[in-house]
C-alpha atoms as a PDB file:
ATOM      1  CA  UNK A   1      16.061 -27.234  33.581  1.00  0.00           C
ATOM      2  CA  UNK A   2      17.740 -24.124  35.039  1.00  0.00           C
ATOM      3  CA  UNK A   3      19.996 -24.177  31.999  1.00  0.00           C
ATOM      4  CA  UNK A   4      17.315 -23.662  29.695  1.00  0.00           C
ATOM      5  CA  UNK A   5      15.620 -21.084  31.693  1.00  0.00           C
ATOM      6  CA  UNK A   6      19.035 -18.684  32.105  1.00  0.00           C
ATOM      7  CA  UNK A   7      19.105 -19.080  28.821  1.00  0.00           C
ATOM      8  CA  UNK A   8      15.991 -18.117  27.250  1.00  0.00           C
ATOM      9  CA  UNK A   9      15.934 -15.552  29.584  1.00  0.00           C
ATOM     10  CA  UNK A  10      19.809 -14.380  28.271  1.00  0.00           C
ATOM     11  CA  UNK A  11      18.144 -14.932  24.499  1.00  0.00           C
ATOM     12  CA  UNK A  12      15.164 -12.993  25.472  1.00  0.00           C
ATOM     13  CA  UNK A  13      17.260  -9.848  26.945  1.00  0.00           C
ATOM     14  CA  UNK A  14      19.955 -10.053  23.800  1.00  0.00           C
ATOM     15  CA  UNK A  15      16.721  -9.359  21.582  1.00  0.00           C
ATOM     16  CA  UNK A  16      15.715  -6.838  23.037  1.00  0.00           C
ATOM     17  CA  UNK A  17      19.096  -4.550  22.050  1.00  0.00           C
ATOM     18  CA  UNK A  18      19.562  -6.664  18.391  1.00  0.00           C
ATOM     19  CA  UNK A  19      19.304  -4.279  15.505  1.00  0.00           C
ATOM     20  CA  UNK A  20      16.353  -6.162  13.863  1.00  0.00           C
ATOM     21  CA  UNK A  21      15.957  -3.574  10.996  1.00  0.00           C
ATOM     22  CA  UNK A  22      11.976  -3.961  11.404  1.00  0.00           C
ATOM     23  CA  UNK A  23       9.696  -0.380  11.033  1.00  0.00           C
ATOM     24  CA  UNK A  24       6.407   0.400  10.980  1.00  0.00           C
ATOM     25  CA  UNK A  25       4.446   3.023   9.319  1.00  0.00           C
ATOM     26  CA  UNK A  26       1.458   5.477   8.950  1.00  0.00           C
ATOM     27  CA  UNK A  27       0.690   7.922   6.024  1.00  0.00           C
ATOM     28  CA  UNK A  28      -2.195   9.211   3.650  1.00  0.00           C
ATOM     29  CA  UNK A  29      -2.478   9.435   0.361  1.00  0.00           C
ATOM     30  CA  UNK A  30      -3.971  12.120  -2.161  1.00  0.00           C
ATOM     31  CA  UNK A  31      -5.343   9.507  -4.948  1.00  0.00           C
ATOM     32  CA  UNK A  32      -6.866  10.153  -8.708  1.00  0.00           C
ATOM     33  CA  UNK A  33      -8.057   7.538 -10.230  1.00  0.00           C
ATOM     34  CA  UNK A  34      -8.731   6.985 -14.160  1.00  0.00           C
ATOM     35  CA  UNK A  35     -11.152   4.873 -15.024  1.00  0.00           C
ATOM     36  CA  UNK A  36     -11.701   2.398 -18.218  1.00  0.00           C
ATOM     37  CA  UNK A  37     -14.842   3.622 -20.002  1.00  0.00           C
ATOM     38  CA  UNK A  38     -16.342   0.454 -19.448  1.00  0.00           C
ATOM     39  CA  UNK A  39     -15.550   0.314 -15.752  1.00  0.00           C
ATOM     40  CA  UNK A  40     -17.412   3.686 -15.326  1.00  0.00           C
ATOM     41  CA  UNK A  41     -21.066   3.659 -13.754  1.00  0.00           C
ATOM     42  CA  UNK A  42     -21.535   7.105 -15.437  1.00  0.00           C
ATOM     43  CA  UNK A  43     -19.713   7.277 -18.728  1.00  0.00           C
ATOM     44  CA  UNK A  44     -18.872  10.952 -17.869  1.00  0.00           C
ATOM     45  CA  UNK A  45     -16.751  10.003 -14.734  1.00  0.00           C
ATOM     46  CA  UNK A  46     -13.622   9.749 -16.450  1.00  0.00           C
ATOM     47  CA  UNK A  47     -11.334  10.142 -12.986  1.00  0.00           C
ATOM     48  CA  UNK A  48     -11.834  10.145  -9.203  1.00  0.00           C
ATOM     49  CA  UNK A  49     -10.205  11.714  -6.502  1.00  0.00           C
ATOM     50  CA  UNK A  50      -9.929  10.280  -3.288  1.00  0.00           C
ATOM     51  CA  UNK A  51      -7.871   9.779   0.526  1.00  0.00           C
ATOM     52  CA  UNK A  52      -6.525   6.618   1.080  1.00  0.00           C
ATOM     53  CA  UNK A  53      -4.837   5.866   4.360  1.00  0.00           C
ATOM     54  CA  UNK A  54      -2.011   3.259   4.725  1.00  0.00           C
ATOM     55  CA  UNK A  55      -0.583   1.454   7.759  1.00  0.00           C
ATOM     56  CA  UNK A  56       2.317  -0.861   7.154  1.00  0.00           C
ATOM     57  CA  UNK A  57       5.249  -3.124   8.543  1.00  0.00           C
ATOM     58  CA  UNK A  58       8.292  -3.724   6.757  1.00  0.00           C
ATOM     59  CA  UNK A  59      11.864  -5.155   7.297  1.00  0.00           C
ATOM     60  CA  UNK A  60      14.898  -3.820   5.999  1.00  0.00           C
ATOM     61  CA  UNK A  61      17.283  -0.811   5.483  1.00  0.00           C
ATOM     62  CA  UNK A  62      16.959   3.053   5.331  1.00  0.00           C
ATOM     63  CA  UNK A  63      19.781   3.028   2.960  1.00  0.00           C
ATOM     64  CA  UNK A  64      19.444  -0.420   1.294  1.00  0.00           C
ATOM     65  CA  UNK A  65      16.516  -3.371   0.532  1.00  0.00           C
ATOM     66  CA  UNK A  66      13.554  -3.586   2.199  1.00  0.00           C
ATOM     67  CA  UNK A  67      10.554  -5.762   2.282  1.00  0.00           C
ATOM     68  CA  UNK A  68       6.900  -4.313   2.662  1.00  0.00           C
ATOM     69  CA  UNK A  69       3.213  -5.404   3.852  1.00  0.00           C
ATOM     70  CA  UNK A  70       1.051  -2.410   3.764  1.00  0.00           C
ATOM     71  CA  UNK A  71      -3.231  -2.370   4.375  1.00  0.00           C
ATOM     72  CA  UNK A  72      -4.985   0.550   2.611  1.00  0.00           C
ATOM     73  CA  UNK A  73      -7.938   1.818   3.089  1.00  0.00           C
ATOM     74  CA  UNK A  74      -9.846   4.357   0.499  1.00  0.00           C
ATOM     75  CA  UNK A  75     -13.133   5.872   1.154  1.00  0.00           C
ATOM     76  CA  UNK A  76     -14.433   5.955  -2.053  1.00  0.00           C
ATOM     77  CA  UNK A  77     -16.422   8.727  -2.930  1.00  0.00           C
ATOM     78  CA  UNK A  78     -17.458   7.600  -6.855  1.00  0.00           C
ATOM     79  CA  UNK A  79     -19.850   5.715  -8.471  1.00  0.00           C
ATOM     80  CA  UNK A  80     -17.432   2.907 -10.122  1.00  0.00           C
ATOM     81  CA  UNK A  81     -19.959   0.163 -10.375  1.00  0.00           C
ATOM     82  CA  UNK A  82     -22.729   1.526  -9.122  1.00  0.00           C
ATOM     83  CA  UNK A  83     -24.910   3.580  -6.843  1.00  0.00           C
ATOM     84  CA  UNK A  84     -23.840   1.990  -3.708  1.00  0.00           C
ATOM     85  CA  UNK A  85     -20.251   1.658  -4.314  1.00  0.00           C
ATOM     86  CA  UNK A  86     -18.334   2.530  -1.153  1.00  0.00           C
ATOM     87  CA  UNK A  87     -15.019   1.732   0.280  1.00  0.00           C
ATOM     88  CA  UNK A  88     -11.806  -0.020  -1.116  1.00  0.00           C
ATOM     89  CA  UNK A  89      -9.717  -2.723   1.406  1.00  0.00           C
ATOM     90  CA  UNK A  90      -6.292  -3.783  -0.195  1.00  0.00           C
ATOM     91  CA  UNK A  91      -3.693  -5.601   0.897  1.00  0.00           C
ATOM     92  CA  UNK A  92      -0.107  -4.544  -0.555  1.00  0.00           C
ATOM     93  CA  UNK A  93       3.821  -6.401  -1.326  1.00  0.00           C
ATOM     94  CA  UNK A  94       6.469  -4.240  -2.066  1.00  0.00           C
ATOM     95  CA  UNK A  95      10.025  -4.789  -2.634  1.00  0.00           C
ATOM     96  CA  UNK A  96      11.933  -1.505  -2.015  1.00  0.00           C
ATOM     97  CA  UNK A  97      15.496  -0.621  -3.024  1.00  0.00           C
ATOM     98  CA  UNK A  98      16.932   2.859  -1.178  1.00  0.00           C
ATOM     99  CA  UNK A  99      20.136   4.356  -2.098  1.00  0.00           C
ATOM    100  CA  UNK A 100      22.633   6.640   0.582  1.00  0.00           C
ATOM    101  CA  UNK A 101      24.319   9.434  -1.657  1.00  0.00           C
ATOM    102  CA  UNK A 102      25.310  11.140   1.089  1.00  0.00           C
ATOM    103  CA  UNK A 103      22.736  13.930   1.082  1.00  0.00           C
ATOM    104  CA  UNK A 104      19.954  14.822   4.156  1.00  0.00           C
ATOM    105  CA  UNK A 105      17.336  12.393   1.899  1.00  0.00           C
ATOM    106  CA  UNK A 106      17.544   8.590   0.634  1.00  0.00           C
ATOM    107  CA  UNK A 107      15.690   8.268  -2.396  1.00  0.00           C
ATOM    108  CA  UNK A 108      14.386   4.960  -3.201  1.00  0.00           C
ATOM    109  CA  UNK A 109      12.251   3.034  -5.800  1.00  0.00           C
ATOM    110  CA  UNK A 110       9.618   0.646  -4.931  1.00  0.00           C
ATOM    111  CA  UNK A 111       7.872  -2.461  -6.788  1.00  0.00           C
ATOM    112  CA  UNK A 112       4.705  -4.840  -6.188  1.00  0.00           C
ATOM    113  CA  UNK A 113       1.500  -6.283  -6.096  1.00  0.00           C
ATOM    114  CA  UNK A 114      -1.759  -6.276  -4.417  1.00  0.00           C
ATOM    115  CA  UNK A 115      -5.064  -7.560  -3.976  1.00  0.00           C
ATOM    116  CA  UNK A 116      -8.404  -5.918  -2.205  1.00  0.00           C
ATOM    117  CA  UNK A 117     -12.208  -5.917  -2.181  1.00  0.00           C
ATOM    118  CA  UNK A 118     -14.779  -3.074  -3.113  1.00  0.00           C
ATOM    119  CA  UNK A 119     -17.621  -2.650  -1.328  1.00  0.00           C
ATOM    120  CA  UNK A 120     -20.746  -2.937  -4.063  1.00  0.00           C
ATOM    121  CA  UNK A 121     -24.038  -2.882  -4.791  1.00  0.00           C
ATOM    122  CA  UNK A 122     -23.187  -4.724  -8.148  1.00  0.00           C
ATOM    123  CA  UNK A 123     -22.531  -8.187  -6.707  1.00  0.00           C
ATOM    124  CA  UNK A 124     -25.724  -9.129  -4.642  1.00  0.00           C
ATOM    125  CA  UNK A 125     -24.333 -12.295  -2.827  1.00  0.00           C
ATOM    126  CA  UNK A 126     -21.462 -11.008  -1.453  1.00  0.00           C
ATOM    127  CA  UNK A 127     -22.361  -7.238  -1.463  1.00  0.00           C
ATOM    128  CA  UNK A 128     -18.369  -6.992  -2.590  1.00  0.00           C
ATOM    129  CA  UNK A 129     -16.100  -7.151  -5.467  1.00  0.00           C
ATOM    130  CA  UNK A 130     -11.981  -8.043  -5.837  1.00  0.00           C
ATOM    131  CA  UNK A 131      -9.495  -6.064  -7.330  1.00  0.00           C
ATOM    132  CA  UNK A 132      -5.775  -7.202  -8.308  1.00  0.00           C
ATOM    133  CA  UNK A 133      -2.413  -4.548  -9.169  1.00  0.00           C
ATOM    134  CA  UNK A 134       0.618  -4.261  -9.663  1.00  0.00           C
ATOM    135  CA  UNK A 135       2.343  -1.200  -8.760  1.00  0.00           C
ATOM    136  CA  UNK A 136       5.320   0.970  -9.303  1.00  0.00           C
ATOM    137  CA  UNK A 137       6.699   3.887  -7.635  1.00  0.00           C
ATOM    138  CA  UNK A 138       9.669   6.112  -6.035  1.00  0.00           C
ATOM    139  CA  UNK A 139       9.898   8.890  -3.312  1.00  0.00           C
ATOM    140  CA  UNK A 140      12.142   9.896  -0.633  1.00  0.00           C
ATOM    141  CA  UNK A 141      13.185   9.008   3.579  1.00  0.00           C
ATOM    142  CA  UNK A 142      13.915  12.011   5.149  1.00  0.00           C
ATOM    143  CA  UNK A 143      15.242  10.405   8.475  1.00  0.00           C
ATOM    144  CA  UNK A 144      14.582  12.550  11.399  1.00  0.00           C
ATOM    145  CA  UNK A 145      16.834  10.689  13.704  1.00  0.00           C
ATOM    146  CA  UNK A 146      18.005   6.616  13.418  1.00  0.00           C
ATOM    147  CA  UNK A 147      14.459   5.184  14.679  1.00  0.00           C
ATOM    148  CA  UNK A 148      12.381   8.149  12.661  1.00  0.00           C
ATOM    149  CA  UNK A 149      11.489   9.339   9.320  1.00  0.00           C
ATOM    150  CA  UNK A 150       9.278  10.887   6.762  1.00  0.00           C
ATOM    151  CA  UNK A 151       8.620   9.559   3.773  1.00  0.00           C
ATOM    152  CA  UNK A 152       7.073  11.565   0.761  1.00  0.00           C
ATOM    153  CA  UNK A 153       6.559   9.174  -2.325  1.00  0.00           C
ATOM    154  CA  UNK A 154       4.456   8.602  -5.805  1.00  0.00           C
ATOM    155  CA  UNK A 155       3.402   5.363  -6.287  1.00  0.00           C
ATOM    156  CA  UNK A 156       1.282   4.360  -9.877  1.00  0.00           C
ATOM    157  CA  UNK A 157      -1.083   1.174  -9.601  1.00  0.00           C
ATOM    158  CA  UNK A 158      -2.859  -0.474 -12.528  1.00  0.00           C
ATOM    159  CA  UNK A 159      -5.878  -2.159 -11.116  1.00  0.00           C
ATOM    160  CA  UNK A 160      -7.926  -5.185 -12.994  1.00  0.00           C
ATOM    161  CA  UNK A 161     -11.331  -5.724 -11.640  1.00  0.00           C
ATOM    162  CA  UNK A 162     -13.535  -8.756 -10.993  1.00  0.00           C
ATOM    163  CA  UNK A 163     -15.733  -8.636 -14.519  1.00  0.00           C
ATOM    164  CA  UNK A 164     -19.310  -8.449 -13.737  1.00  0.00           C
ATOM    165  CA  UNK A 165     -20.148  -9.426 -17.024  1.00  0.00           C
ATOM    166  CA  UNK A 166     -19.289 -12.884 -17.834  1.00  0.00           C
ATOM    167  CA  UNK A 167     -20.581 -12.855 -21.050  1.00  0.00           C
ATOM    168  CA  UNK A 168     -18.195  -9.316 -22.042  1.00  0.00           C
ATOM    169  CA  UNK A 169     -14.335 -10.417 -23.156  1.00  0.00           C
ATOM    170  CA  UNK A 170     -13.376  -6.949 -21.691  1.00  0.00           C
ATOM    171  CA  UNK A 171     -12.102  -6.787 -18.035  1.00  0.00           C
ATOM    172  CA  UNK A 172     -12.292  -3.347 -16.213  1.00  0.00           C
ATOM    173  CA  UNK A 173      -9.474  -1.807 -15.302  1.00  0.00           C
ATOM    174  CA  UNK A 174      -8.301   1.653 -13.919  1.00  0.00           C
ATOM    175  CA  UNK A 175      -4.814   3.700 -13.315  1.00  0.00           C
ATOM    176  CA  UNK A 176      -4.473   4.846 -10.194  1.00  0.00           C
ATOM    177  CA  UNK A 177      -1.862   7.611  -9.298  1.00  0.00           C
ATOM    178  CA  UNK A 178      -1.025   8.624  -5.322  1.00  0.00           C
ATOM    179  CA  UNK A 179       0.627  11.231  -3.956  1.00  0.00           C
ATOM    180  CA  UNK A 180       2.021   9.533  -0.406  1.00  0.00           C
ATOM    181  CA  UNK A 181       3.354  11.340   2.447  1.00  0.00           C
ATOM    182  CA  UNK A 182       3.925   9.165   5.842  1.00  0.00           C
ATOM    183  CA  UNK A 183       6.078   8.724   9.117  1.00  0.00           C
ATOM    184  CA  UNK A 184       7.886   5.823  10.325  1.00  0.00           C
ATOM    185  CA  UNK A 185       9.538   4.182  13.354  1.00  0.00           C
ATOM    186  CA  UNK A 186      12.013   2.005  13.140  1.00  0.00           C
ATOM    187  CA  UNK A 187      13.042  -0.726  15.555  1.00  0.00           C
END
């Protein structure tokens, strides 16, 4: 029994130095939004512009792959469906590839897709309606020492949205565009 102890307790204190390549991350985004003309609550609103804050984890490299799991949150200040439209909850996978050309920055190109609810008026039941997207985008690390960096980035999301018209063949959709800028520690 002693064994096991001393050594969980050895495992336990080896962990704790072990380069796990995990980082977490906080940022906001400047968003604009262009709407489908049949999405739009007022045919006018062709595009929104919003904030968006992200938190994430992710495991991986700096200067190599890297997995991601972000939650965003957008306070939506537009009409989409309708009147009481409010805020945006998604949930976000990313698959990021960085590159290390020697220079202060590592650029890097990111991949995924992600799922969310909007807060509506629209849908009585559930007061709520999902979204899907895929997304695509690129930016920069500017590492501000080994556990620290910046990260400035554009990421491009088509969303689909639940239809709310069953008996319409068309499904609403919007392009979203983000300008990201965000810090992150790295463990």
């Amino acid at each position: 029994m002693k064994r096991y102890i001393i050594f969980l307790l050895l495992l336990s204190f080896t962990t704790l130095f072990a380069s796990t390549n995990v980082y977490i991350g906080i940022g906001l985004s400047r968003v604009k939004e262009t709407l489908d003309p049949y999405l739009a609550y007022i045919p006018e609103q062709k595009s929104i512009d919003n904030s968006e804050l992200a938190m994430k984890i992710g495991y991986g490299h700096r200067d190599g792959y890297a997995a991601e799991l972000s939650l965003n949150y957008l306070q939506n200040h537009s009409k989409v469906y309708a009147n009481g439209d409010a805020q945006k909850l998604g949930f976000n996978v990313s698959l990021l590839k960085a590159y290390d050309f020697g220079i202060y920055v590592n650029p890097f190109l990111k991949a995924g897709f992600g799922a969310g609810t909007l807060k509506s008026d629209v849908d009585t039941n559930n007061q709520s309606l999902t979204y899907g997207n895929f997304h695509l985008g690129g930016g920069f690390f500017i590492p501000l020492s080994s556990q620290m960096d910046i990260e400035l980035a554009y990421q491009y999301r088509f969303i689909s949205y639940e239809k709310i018209d069953l008996n319409n063949a068309a499904n609403p959709k919007s392009h979203l565009n983000a300008i990201y800028a965000g810090f992150n520690i790295r463990f």
